[in-house]
C-alpha atoms as a PDB file:
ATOM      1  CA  UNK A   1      -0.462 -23.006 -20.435  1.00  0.00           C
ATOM      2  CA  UNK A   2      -2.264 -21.020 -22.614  1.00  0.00           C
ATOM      3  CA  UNK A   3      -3.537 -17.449 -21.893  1.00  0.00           C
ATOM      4  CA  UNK A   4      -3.743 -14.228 -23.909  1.00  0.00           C
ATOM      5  CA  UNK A   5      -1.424 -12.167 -22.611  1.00  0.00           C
ATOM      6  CA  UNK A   6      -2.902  -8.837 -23.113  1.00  0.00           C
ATOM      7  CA  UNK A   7      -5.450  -9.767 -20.637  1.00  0.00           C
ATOM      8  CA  UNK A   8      -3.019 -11.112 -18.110  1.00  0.00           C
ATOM      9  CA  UNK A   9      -1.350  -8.142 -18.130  1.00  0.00           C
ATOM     10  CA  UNK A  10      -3.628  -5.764 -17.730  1.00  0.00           C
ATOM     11  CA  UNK A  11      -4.881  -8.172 -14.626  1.00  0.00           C
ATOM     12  CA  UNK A  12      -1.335  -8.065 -13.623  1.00  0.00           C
ATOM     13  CA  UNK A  13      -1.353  -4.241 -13.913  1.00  0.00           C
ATOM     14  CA  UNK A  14      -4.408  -3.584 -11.774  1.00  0.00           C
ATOM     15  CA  UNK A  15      -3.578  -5.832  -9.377  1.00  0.00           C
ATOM     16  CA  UNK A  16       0.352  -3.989  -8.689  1.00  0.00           C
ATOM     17  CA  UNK A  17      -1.733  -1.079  -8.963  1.00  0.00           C
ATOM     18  CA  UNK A  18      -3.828  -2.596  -6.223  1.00  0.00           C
ATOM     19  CA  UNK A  19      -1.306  -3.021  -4.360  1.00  0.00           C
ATOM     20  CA  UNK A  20       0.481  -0.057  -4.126  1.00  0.00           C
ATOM     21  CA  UNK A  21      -2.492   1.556  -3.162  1.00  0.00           C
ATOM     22  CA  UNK A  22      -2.672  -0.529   0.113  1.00  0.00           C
ATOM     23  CA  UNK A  23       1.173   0.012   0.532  1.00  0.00           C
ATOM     24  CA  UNK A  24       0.250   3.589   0.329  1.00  0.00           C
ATOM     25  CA  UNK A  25      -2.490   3.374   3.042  1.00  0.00           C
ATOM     26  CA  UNK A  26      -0.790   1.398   5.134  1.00  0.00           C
ATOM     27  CA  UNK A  27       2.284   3.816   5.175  1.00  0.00           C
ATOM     28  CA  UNK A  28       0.259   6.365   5.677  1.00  0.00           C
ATOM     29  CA  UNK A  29      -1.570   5.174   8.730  1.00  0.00           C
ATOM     30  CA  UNK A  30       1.981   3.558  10.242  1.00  0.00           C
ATOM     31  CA  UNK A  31       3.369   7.236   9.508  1.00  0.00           C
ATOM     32  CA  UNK A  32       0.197   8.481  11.439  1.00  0.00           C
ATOM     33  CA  UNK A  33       0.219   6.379  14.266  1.00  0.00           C
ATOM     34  CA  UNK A  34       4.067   6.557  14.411  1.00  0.00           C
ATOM     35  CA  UNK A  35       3.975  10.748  15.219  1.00  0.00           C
ATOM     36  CA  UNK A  36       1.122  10.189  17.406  1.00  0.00           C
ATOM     37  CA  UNK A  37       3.328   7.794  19.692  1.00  0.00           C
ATOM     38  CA  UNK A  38       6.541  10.388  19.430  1.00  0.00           C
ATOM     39  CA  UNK A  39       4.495  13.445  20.559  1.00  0.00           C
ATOM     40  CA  UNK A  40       2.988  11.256  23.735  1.00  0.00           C
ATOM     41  CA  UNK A  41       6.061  10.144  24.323  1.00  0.00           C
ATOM     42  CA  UNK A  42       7.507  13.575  23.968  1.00  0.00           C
ATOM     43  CA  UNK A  43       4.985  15.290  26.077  1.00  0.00           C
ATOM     44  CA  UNK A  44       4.581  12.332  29.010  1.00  0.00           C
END
């Protein structure tokens, strides 16, 4: 296998980075959605 690995890297990089930003977003929204559920249930 042969591959520079400054390149892969840097792929590998923006790809975690990539990823975290999802993981971010999706925390966020589950977060959201999660308080939203509490306070209906907490007002029903």
């Amino acid at each position: 296998m042969n591959f520079e690995p400054e390149n892969y890297s840097r792929r590998a990089l923006l790809w975690f980075a990539a990823v975290i930003d999802i993981a971010g977003w999706v925390a966020v929204i589950v977060v959201t959605w999660g308080i939203c559920k509490l306070i209906e249930w907490w007002t029903a």
